[in-house]
Protein backbone atom coordinates (compact mmCIF):
# COMPACT_ATOMS: atom_id res chain seq x y z
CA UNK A 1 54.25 16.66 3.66
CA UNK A 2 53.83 13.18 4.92
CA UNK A 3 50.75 13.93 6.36
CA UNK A 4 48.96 15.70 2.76
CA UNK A 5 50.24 12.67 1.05
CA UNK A 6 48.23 10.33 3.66
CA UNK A 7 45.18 11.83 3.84
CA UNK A 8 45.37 12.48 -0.46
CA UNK A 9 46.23 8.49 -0.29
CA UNK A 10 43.11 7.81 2.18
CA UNK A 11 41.06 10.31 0.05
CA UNK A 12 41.81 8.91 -2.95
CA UNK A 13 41.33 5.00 -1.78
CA UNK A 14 38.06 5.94 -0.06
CA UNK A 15 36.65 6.98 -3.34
CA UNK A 16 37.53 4.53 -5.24
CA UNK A 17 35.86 1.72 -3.02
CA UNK A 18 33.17 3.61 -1.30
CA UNK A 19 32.16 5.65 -3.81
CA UNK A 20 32.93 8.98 -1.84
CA UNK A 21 33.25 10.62 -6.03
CA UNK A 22 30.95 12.85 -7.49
CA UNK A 23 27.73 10.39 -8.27
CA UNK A 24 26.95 10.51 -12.19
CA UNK A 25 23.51 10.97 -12.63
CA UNK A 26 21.55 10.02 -16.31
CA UNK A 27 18.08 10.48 -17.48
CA UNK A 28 16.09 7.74 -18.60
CA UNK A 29 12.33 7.12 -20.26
CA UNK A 30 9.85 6.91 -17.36
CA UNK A 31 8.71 3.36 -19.21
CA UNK A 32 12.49 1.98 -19.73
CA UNK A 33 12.74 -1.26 -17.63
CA UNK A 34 15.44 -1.35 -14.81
CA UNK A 35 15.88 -3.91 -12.54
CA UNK A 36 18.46 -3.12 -9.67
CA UNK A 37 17.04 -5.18 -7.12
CA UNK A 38 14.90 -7.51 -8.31
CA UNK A 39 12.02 -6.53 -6.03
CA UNK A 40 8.53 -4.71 -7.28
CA UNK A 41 9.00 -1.75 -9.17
CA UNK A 42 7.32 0.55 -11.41
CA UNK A 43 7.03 -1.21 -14.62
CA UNK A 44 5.71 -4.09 -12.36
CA UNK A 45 2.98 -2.08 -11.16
CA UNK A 46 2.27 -0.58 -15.06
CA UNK A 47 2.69 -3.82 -16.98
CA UNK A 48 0.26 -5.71 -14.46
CA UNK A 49 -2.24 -3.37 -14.23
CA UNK A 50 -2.50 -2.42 -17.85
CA UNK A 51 -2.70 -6.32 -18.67
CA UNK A 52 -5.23 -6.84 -15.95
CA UNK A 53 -7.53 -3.89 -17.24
CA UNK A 54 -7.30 -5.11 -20.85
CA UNK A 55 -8.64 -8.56 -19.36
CA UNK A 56 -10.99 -7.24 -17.47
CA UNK A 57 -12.51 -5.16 -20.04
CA UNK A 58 -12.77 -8.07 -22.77
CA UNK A 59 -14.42 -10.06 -20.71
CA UNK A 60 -18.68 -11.01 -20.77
CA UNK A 61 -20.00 -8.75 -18.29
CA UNK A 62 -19.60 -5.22 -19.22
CA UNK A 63 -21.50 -6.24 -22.97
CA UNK A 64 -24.11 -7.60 -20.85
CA UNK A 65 -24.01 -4.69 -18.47
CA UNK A 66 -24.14 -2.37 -21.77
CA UNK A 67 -27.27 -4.41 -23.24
CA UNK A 68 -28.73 -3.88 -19.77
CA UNK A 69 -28.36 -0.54 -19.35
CA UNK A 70 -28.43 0.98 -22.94
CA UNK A 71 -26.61 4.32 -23.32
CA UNK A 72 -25.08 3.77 -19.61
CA UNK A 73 -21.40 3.18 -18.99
CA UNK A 74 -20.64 0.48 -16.33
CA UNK A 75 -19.34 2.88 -13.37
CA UNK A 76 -16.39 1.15 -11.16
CA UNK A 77 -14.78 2.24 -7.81
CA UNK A 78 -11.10 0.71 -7.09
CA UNK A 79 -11.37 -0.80 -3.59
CA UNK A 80 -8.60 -1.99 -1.23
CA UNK A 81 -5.70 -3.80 -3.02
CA UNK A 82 -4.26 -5.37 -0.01
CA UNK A 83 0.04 -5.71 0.14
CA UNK A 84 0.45 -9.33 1.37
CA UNK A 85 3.82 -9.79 0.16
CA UNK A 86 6.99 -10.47 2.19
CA UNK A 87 8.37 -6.90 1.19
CA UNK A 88 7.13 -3.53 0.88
CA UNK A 89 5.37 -2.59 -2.08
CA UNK A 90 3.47 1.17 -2.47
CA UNK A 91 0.22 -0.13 -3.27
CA UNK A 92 -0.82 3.17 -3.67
CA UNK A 93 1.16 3.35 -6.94
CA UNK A 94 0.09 0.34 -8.35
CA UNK A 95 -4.03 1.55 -7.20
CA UNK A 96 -3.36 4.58 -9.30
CA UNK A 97 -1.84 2.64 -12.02
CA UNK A 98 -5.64 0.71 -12.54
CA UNK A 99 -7.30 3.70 -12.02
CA UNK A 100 -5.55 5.48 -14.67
CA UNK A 101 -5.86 2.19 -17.33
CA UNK A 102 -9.49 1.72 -16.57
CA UNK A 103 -10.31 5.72 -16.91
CA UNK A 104 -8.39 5.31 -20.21
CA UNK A 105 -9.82 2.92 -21.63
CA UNK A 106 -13.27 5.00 -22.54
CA UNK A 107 -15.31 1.43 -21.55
CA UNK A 108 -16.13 2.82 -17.89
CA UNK A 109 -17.27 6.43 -15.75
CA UNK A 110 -14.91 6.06 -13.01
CA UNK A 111 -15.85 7.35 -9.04
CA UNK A 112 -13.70 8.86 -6.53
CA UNK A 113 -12.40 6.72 -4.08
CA UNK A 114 -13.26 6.49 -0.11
CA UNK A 115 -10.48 8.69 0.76
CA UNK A 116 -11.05 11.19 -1.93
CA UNK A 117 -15.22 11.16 -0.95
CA UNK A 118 -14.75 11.86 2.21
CA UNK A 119 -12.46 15.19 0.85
CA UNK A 120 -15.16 15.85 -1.18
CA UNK A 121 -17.93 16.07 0.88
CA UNK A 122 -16.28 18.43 3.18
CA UNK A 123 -15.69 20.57 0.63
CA UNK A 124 -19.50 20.57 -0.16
CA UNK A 125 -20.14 21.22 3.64
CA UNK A 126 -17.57 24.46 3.68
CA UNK A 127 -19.24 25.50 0.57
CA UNK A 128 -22.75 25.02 1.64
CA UNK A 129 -21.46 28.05 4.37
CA UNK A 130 -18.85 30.09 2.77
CA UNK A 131 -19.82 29.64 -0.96
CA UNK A 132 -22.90 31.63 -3.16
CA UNK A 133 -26.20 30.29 -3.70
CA UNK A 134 -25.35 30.20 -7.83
CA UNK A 135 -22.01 28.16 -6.82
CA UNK A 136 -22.42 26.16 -4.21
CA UNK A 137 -22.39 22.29 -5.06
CA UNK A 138 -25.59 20.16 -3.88
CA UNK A 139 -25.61 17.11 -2.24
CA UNK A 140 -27.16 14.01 -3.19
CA UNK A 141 -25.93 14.46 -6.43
CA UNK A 142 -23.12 11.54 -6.72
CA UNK A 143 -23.01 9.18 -8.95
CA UNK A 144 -23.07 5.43 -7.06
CA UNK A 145 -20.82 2.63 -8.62
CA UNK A 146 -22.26 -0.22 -10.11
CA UNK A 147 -19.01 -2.13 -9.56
CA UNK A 148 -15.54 -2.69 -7.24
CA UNK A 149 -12.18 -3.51 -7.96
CA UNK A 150 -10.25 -5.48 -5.38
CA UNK A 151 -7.46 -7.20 -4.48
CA UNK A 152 -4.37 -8.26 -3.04
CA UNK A 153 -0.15 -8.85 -3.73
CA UNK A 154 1.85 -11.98 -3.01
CA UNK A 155 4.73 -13.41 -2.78
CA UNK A 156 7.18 -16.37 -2.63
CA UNK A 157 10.54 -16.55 -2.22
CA UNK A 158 13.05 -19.38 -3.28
CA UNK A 159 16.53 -18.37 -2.21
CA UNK A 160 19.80 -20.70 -1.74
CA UNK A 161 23.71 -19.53 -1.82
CA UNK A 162 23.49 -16.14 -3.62
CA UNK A 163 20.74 -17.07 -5.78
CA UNK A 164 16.80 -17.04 -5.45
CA UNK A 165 13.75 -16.42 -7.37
CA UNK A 166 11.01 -14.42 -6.29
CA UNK A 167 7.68 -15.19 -7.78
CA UNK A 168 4.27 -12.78 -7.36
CA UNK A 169 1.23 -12.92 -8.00
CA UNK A 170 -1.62 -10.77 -8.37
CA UNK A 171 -5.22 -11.48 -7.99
CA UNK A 172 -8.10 -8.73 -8.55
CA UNK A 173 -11.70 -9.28 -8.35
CA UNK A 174 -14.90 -7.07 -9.90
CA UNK A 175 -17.32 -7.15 -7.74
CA UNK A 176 -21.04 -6.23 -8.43
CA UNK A 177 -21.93 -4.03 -5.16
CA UNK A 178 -25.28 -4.22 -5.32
CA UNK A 179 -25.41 -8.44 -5.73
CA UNK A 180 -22.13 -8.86 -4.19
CA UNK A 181 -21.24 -11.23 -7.14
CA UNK A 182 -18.30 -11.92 -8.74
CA UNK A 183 -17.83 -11.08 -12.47
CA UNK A 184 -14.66 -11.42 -13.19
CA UNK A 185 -11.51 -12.96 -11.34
CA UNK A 186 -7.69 -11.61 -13.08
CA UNK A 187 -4.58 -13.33 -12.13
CA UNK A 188 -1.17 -12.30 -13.22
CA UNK A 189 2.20 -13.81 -12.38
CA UNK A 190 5.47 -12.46 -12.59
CA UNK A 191 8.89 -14.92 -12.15
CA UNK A 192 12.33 -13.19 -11.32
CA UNK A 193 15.43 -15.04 -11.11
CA UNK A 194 18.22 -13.10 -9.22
CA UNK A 195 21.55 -14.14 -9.02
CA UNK A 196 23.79 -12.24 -6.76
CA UNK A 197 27.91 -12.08 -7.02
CA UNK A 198 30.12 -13.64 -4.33
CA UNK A 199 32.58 -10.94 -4.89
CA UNK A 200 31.70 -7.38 -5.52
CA UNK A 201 34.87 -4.55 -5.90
């Protein structure tokens, strides 16, 4: 008897400090803001890049492109957004997140990246083989951007007796492949202060 009543007491003291209970589980909106850690997260990545686009896209040189190129679209490639933060961040997330803004937006065409041409060209090479005459794709037939999106994610960290404040900052860069010039340079800065408890039960 003594022994049930120990292990119910260790049972029941585990789970209320370690959390050893059923975990509760609650649905939110995809676009609610939650901040657990304090780090990068996903309405980081969405706020920034929709903010960036927007800026971007306002900007001088896709009316001149436009009055350049009448009835032509100004097509753009994303490029390598490089992490150079002190923590990890899926870049790949935010990359998608700018590629789904500018494609939304209806002011750009928007081209395949690298990774995603080189998939696509073997797919025209195992068609060229396996596929019919009548549905077999053709090469030479993509469409070259006019422009590239680049980048890179920093950070800096201010920390001292539970509390810091970690600051970021994003930089992108359209690039004009053909000139190499720069058209427009985006910045966008985001301040968290974090404050963390002494005591935690």
């Amino acid at each position: 008897m003594k022994k049930v009543l120990l292990v119910m007491f260790i049972c029941a003291t585990l789970s209320a400090t370690a959390g050893c209970g059923p975990k509760q589980v609650e649905r939110i909106d995809p676009r609610q803001t939650v901040d657990l850690s304090g780090k990068w997260n996903d309405t980081d990545s969405r706020l920034v890049s929709e903010e960036m686009i927007a800026d971007v896209l306002n900007r001088p040189w896709i009316s001149r492109f436009k009055a350049e190129n009448i009835g032509k679209y100004p097509t753009v490639i994303v490029g390598t957004v490089r992490n150079q933060s002190h923590e990890h961040i899926n870049v790949q997330t935010f990359v998608k997140d700018l590629e789904r803004a500018l494609t939304n937006s209806g002011e750009v065409e928007f081209v395949a990246s690298a990774v995603e041409r080189g998939e696509l060209r073997s797919e025209r090479i195992d068609q060229a083989t396996h596929s019919s005459e009548q549905t077999a794709k053709s090469e030479g037939e993509e469409i070259g951007a006019d422009f590239m999106l680049k980048g890179s994610i920093n950070t800096i960290l201010d920390k001292i007796e539970g509390k810091q404040v970690m600051f970021y900052q994003v930089n992108l860069e359209l690039i004009e492949i053909e000139t190499h010039r720069k058209l427009w340079i985006g910045e966008k800065k985001i301040k968290k202060f974090i404050s963390k408890h002494k005591y935690s039960f």
